[in-house]
PDB file of N, CA and C in Angstrom:
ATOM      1  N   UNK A   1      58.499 133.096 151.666  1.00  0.00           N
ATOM      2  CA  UNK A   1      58.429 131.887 150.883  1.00  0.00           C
ATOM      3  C   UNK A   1      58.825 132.120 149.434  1.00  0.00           C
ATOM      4  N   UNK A   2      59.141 133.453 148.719  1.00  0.00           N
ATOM      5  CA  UNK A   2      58.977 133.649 146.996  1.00  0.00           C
ATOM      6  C   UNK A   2      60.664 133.399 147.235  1.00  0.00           C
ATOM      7  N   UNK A   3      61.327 133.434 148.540  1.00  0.00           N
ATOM      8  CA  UNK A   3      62.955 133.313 148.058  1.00  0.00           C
ATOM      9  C   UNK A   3      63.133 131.990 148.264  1.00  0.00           C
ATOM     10  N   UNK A   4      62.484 131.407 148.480  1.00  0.00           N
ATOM     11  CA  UNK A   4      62.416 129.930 148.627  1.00  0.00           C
ATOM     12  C   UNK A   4      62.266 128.784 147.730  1.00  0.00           C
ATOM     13  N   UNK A   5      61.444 129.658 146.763  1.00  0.00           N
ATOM     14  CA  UNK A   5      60.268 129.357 146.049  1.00  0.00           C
ATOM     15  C   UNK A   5      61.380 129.435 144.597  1.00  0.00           C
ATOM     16  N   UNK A   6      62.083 130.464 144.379  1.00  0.00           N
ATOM     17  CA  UNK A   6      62.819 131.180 143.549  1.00  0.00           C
ATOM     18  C   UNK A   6      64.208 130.274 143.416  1.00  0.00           C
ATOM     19  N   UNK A   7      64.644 129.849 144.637  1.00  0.00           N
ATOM     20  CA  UNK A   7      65.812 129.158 144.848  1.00  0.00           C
ATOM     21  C   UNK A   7      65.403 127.441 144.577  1.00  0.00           C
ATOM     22  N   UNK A   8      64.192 126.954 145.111  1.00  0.00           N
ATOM     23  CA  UNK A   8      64.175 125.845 144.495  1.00  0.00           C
ATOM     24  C   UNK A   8      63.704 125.757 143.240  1.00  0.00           C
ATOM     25  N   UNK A   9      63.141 126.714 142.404  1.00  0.00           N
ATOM     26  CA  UNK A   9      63.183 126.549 140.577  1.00  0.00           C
ATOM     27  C   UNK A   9      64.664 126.867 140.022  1.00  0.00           C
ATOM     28  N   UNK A  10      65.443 127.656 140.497  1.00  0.00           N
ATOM     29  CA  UNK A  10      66.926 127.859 139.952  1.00  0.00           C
ATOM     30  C   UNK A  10      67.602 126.703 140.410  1.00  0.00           C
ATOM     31  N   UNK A  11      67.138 126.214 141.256  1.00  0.00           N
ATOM     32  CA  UNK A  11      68.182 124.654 141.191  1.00  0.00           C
ATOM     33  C   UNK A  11      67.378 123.181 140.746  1.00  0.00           C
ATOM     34  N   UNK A  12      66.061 123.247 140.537  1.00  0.00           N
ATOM     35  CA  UNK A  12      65.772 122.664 139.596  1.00  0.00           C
ATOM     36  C   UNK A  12      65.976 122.961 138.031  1.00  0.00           C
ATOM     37  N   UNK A  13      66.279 124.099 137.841  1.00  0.00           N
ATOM     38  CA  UNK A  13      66.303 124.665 136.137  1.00  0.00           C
ATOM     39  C   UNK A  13      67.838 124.064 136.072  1.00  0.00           C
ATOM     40  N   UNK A  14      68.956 124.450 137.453  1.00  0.00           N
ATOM     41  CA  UNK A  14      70.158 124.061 137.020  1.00  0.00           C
ATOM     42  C   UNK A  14      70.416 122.494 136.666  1.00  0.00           C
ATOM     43  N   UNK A  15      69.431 121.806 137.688  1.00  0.00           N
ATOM     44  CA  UNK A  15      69.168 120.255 137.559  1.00  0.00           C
ATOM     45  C   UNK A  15      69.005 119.714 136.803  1.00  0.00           C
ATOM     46  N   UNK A  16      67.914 120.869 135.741  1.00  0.00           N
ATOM     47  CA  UNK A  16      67.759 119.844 134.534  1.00  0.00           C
ATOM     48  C   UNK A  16      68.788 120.200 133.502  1.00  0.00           C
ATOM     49  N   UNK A  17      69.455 121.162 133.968  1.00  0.00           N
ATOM     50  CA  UNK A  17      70.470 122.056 132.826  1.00  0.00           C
ATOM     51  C   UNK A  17      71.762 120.542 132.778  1.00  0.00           C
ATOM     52  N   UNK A  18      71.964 120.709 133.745  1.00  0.00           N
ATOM     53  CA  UNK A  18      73.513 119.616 134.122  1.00  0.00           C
ATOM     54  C   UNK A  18      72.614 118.413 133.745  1.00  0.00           C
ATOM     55  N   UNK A  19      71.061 117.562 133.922  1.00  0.00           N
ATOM     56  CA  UNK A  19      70.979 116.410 133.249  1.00  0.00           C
ATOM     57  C   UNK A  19      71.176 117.000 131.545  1.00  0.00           C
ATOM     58  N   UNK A  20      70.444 117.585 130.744  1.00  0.00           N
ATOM     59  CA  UNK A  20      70.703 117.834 129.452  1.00  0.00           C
ATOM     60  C   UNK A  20      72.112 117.610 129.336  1.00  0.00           C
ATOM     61  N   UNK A  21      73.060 118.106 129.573  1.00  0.00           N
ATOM     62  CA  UNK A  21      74.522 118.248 129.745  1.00  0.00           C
ATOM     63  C   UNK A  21      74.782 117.059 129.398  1.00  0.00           C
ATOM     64  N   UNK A  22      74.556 115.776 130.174  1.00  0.00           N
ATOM     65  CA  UNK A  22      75.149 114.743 130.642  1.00  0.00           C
ATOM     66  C   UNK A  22      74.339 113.695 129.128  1.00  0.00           C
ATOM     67  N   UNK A  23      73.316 114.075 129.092  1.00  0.00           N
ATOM     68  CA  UNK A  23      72.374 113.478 127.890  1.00  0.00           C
ATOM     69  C   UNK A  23      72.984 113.571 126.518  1.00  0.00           C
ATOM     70  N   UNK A  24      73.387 114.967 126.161  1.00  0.00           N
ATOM     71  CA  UNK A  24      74.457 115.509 125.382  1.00  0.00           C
ATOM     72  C   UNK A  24      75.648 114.939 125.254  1.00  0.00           C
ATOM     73  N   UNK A  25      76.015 115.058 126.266  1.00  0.00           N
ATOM     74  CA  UNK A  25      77.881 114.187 126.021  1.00  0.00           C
ATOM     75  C   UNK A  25      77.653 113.164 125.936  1.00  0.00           C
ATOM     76  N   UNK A  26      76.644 112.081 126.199  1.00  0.00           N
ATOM     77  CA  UNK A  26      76.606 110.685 126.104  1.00  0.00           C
ATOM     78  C   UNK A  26      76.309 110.871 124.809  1.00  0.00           C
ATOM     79  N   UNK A  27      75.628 111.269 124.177  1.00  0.00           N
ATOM     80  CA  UNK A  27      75.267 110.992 123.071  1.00  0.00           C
ATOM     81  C   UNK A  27      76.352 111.691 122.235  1.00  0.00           C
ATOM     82  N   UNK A  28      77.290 112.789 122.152  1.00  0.00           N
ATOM     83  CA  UNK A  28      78.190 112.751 121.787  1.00  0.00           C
ATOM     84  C   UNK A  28      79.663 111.875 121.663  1.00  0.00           C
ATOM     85  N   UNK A  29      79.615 111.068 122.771  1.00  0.00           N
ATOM     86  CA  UNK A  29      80.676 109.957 122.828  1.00  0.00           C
ATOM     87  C   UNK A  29      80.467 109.095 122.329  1.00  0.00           C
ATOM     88  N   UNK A  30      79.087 108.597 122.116  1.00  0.00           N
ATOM     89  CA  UNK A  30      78.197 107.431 121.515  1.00  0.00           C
ATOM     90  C   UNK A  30      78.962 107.861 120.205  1.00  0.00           C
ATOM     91  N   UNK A  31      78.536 108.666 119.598  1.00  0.00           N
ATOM     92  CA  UNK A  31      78.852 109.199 118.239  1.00  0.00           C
ATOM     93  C   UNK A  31      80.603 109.492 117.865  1.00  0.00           C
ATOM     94  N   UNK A  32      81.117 109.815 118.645  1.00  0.00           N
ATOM     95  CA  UNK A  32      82.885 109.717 118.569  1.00  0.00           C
ATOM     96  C   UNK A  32      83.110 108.334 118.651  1.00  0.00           C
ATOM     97  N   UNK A  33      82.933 107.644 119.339  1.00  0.00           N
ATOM     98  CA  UNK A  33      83.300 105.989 119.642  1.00  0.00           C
ATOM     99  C   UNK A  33      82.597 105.396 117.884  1.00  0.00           C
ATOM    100  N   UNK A  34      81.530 105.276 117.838  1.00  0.00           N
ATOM    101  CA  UNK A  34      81.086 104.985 116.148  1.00  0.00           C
ATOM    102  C   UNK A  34      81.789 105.299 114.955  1.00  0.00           C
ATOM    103  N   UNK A  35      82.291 107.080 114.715  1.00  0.00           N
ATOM    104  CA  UNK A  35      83.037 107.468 114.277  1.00  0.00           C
ATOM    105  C   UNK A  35      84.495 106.973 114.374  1.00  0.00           C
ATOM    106  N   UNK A  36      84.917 106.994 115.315  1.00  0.00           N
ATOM    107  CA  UNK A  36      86.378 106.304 115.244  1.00  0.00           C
ATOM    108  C   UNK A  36      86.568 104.568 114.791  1.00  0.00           C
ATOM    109  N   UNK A  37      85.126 103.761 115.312  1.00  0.00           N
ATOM    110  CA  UNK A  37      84.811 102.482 114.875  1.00  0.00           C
ATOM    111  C   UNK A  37      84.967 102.264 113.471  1.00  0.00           C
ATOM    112  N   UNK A  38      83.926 102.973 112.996  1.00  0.00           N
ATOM    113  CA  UNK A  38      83.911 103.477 111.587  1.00  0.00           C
ATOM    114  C   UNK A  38      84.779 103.378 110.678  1.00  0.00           C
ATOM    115  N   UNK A  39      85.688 104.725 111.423  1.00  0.00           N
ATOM    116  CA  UNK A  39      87.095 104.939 110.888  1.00  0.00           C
ATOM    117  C   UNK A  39      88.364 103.750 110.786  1.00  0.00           C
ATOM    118  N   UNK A  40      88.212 102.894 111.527  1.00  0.00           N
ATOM    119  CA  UNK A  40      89.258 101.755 111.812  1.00  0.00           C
ATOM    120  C   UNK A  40      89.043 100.816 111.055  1.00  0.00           C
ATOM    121  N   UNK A  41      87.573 100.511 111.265  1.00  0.00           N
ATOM    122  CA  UNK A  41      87.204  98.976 109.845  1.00  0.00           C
ATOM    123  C   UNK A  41      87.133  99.354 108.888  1.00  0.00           C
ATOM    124  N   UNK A  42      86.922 101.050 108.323  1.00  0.00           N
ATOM    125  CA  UNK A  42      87.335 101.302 107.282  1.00  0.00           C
ATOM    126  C   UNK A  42      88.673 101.028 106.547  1.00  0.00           C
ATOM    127  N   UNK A  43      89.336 101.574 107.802  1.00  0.00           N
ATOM    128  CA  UNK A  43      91.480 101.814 107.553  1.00  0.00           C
ATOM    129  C   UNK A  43      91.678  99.818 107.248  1.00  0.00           C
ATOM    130  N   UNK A  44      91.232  98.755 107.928  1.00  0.00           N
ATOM    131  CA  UNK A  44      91.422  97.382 108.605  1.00  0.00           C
ATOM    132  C   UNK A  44      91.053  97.080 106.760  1.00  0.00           C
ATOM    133  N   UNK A  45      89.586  97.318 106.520  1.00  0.00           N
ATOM    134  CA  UNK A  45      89.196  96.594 105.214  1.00  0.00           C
ATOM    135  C   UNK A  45      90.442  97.419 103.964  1.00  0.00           C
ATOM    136  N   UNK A  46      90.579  98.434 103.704  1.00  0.00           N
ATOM    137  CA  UNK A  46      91.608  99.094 102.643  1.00  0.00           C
ATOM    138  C   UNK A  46      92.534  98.435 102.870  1.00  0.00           C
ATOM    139  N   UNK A  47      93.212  97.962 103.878  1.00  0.00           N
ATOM    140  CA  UNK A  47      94.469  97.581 104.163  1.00  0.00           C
ATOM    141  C   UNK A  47      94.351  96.493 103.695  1.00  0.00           C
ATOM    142  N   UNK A  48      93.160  95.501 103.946  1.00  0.00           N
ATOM    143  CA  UNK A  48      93.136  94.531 104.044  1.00  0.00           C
ATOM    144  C   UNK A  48      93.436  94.095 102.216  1.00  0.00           C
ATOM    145  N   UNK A  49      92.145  94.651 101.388  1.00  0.00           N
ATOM    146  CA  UNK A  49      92.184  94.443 100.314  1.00  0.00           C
ATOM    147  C   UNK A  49      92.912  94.787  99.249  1.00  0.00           C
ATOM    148  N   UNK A  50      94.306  96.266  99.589  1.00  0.00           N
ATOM    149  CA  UNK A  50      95.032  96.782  99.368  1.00  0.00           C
ATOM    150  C   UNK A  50      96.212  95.869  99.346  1.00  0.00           C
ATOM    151  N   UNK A  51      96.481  95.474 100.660  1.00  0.00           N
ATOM    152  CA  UNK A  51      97.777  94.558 101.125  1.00  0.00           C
ATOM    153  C   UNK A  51      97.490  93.485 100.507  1.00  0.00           C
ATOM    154  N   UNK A  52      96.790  93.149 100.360  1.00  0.00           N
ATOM    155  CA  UNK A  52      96.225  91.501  99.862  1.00  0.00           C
ATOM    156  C   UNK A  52      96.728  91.455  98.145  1.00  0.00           C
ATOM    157  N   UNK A  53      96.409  92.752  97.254  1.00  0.00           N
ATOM    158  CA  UNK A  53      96.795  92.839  95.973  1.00  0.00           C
ATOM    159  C   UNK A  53      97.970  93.234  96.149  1.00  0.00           C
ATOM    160  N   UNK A  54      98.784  93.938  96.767  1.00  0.00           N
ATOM    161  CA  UNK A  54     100.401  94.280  96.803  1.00  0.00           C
ATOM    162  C   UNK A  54     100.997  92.934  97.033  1.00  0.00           C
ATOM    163  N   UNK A  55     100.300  92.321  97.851  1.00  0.00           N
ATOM    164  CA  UNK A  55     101.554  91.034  98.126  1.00  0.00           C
ATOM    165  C   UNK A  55     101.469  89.790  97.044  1.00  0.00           C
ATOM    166  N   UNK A  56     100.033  89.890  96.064  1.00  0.00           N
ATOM    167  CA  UNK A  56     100.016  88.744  95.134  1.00  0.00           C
ATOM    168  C   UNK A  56     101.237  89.668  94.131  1.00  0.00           C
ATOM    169  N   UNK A  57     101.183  91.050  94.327  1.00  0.00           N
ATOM    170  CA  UNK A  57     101.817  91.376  92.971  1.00  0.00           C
ATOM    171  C   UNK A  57     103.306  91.166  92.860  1.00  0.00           C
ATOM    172  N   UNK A  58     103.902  91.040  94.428  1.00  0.00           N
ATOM    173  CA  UNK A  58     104.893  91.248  95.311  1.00  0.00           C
ATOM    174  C   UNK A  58     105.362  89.812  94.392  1.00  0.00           C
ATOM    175  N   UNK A  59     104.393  88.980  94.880  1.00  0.00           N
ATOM    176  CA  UNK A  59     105.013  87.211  94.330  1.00  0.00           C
ATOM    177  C   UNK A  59     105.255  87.533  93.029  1.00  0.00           C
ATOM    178  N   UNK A  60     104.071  87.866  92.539  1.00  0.00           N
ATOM    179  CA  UNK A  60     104.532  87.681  91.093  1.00  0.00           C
ATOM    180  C   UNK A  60     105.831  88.767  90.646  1.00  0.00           C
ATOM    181  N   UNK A  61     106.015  89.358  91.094  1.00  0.00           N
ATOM    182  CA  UNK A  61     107.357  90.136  90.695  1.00  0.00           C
ATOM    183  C   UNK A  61     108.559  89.308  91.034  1.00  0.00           C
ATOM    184  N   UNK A  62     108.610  88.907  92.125  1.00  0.00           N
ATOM    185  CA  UNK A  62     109.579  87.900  92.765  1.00  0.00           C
ATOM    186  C   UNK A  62     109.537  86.940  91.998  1.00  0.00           C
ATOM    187  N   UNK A  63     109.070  86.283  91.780  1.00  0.00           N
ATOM    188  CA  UNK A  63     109.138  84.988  90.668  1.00  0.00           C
ATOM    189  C   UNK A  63     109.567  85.389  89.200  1.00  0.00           C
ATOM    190  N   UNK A  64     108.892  86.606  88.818  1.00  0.00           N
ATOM    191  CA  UNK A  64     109.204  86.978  87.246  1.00  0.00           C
ATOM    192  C   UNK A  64     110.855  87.249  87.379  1.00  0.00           C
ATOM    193  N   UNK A  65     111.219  88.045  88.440  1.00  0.00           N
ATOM    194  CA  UNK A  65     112.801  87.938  88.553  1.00  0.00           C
ATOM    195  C   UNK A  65     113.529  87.587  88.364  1.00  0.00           C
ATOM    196  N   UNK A  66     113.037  86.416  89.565  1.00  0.00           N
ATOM    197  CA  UNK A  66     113.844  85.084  89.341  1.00  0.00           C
ATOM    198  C   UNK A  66     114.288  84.540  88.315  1.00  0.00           C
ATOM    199  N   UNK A  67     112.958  84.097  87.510  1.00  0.00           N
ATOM    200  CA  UNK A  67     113.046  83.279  86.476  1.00  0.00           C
ATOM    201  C   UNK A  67     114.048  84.476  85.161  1.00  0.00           C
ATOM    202  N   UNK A  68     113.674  85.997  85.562  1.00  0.00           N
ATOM    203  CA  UNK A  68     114.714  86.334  84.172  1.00  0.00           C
ATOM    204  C   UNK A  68     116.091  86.267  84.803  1.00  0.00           C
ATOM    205  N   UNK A  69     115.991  86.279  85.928  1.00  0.00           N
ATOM    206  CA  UNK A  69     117.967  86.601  86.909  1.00  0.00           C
ATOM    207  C   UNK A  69     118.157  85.130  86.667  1.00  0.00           C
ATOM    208  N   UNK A  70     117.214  84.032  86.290  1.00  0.00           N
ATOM    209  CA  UNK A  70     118.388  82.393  85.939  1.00  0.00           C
ATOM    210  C   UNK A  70     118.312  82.645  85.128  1.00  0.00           C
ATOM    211  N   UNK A  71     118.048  82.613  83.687  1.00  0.00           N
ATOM    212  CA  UNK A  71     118.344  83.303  82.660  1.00  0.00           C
ATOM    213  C   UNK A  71     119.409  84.101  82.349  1.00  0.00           C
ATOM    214  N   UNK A  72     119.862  84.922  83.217  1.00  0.00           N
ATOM    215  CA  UNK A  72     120.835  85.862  83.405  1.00  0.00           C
ATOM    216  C   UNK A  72     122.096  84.821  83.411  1.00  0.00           C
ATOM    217  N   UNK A  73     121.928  84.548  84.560  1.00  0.00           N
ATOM    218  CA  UNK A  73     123.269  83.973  85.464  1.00  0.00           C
ATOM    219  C   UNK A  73     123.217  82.599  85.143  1.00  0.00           C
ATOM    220  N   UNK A  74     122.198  81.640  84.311  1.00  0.00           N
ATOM    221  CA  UNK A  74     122.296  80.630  83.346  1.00  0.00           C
ATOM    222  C   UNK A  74     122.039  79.610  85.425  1.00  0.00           C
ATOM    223  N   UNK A  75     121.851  79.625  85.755  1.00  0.00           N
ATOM    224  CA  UNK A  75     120.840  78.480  87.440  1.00  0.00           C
ATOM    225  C   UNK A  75     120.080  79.232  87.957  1.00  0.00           C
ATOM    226  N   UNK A  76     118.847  78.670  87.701  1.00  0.00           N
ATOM    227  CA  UNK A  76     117.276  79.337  88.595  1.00  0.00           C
ATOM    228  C   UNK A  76     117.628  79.069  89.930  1.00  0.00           C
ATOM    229  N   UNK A  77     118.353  78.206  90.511  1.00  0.00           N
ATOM    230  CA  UNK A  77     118.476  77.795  91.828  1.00  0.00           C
ATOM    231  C   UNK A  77     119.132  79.139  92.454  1.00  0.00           C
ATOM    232  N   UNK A  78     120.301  79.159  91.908  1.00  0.00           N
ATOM    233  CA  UNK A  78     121.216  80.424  92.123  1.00  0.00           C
ATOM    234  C   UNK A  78     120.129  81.732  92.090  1.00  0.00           C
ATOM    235  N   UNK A  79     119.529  82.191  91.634  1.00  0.00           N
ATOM    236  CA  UNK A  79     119.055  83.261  91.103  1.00  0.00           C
ATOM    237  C   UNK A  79     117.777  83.743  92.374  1.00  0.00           C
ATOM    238  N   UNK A  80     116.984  81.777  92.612  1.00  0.00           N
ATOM    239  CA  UNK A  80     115.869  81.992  93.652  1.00  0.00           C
ATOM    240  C   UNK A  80     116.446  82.477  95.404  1.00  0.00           C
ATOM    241  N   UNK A  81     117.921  81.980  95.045  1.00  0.00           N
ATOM    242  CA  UNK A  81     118.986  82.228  96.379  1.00  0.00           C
ATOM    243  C   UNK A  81     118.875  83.628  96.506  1.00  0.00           C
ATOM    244  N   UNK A  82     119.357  84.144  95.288  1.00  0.00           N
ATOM    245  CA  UNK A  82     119.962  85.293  95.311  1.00  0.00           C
ATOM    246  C   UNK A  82     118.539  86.396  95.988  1.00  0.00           C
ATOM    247  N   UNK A  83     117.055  86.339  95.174  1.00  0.00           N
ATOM    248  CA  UNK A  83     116.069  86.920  95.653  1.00  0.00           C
ATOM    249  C   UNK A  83     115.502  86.614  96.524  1.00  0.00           C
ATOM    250  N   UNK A  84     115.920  85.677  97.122  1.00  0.00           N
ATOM    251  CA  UNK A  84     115.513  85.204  98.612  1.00  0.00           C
ATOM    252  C   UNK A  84     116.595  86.212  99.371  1.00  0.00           C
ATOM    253  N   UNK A  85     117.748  85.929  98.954  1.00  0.00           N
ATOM    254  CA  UNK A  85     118.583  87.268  99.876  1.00  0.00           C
ATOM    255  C   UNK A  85     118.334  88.418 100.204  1.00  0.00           C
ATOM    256  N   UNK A  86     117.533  89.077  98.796  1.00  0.00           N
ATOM    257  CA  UNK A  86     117.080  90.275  98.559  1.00  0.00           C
ATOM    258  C   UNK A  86     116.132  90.640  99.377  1.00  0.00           C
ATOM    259  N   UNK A  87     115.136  89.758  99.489  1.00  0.00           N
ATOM    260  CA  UNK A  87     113.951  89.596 100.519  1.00  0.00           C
ATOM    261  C   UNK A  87     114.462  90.052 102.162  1.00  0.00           C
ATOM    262  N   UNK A  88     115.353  89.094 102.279  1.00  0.00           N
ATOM    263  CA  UNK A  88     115.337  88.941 103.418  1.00  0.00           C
ATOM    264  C   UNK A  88     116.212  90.698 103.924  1.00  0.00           C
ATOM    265  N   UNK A  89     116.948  90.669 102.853  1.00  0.00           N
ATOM    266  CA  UNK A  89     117.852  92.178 103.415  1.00  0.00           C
ATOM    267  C   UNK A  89     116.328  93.341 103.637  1.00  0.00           C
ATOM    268  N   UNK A  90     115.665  93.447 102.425  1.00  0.00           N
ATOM    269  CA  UNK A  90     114.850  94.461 102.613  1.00  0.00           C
ATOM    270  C   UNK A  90     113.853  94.110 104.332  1.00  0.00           C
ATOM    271  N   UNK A  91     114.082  93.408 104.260  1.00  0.00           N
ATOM    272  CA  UNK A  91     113.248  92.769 105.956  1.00  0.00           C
ATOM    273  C   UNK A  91     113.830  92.695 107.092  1.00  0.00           C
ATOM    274  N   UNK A  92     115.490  93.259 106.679  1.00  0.00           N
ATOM    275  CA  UNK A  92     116.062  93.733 107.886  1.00  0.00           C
ATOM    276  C   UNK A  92     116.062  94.971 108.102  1.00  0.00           C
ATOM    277  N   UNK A  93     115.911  95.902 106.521  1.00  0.00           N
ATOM    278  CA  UNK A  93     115.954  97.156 106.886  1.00  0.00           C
ATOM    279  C   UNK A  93     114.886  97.863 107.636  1.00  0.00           C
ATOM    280  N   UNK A  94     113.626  96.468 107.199  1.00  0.00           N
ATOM    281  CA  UNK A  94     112.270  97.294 107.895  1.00  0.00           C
ATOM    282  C   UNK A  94     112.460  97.005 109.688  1.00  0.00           C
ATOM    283  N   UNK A  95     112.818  95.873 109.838  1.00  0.00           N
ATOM    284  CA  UNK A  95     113.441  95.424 111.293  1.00  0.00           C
ATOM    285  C   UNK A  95     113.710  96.370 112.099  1.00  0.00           C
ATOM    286  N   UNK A  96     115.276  97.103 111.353  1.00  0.00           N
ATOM    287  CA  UNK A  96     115.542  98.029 112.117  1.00  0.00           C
ATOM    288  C   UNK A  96     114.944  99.450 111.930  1.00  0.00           C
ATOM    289  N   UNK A  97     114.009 100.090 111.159  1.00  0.00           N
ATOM    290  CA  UNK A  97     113.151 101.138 111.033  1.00  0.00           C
ATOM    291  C   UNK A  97     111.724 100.476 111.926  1.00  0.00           C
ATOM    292  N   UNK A  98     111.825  99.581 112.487  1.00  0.00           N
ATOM    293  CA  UNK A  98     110.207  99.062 113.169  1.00  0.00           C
ATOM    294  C   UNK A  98     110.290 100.439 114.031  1.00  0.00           C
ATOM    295  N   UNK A  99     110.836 101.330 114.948  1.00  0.00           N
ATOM    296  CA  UNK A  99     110.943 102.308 115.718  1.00  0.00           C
ATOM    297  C   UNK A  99     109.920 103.274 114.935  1.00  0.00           C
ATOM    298  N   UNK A 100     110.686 103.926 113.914  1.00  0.00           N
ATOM    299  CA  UNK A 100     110.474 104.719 113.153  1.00  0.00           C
ATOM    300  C   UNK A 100     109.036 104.730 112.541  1.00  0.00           C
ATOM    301  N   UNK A 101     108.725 103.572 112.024  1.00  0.00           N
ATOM    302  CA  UNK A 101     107.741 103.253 111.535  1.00  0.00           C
ATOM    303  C   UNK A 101     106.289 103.216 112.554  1.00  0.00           C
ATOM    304  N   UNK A 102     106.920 102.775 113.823  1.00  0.00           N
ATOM    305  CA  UNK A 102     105.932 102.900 115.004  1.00  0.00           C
ATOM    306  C   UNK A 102     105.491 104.529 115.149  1.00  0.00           C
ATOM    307  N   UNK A 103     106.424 104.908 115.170  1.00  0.00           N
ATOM    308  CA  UNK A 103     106.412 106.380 115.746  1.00  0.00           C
ATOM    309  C   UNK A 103     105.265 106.782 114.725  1.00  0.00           C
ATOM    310  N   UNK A 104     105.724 106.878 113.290  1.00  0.00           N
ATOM    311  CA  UNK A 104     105.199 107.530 112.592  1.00  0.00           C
ATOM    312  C   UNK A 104     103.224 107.405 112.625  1.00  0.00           C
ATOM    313  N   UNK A 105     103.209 105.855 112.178  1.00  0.00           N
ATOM    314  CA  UNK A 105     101.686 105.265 112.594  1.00  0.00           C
ATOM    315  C   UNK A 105     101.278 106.301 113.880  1.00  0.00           C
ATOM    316  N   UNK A 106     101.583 106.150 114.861  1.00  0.00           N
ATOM    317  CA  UNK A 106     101.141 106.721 116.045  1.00  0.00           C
ATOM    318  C   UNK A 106     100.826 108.405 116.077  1.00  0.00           C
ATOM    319  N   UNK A 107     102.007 108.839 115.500  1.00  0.00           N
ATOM    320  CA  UNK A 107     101.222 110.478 115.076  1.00  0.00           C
ATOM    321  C   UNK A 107     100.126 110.523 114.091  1.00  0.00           C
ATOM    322  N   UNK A 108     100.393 109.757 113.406  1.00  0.00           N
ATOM    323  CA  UNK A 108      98.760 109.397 112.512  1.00  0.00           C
ATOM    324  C   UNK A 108      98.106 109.200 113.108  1.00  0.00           C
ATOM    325  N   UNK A 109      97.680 108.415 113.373  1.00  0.00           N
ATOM    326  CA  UNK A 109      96.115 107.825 114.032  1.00  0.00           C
ATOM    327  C   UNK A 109      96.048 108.976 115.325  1.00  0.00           C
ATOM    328  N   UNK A 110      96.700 109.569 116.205  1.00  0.00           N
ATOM    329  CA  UNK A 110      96.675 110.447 117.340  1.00  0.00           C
ATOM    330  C   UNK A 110      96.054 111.494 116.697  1.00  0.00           C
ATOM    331  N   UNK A 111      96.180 112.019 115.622  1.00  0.00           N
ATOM    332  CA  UNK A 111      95.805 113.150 115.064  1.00  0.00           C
ATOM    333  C   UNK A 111      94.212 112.925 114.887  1.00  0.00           C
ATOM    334  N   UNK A 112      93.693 111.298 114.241  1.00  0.00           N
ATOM    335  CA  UNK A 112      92.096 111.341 113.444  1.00  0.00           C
ATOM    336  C   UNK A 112      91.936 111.526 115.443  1.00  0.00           C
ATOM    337  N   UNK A 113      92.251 110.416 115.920  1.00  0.00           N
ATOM    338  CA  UNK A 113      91.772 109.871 117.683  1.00  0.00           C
ATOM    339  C   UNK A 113      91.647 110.963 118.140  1.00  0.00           C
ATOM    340  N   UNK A 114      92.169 111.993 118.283  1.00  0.00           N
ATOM    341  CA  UNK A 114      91.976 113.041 119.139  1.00  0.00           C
ATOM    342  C   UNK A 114      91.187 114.373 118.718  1.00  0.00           C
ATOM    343  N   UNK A 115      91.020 114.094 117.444  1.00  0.00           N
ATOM    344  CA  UNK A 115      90.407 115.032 116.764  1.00  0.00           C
ATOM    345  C   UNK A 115      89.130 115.525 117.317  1.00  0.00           C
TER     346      UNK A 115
END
């Protein structure tokens, strides 16, 4: 009976070994999933409040332009054409870099994600 006896405490000790295990990684994933949560509404709010002041500053640059390029060229009309053109070219170049730009994002964030 002591090999009996011996074999069912080593597979209860392993029993509780593999539950600890399982207690552990849950609570480690709990904590990666938070962490990466974390990490995202962090990245979401910077962006947010970041992008939000680049693009008022964006207008106001665009407009200050304008108004000195009619000045320049003596028609604001002409001038709002002209930086509307400007706009739109720089928004093709990002168009065709959307690839590039994907790619790049994606080795970023793969690097914190997998960390």
């Amino acid at each position: 009976m002591g090999v009996i006896n011996a074999i069912n405490e080593t597979s209860n000790k392993a029993y509780d070994s593999g539950e600890a295990y399982v207690k552990t990684s849950q609570e480690y994933y709990k904590l990666k999933a938070f962490q990466q949560l974390a990490r995202a509404f962090s990245f979401l709010s910077k962006l947010a409040i970041i992008g939000g002041l680049l693009f008022l500053g964006l207008i106001f640059l665009t407009v200050s332009a304008s108004i000195w390029l009619g000045q320049l060229i003596g028609s604001t009309v002409l001038a709002c054409l002209l930086m509307a053109g400007i706009l739109f070219l720089f928004t093709g170049i990002g168009y065709l870099l959307r690839g590039k730009i994907d790619t790049n994002i994606i080795k970023k964030m793969s690097k914190d994600f997998f960390d």
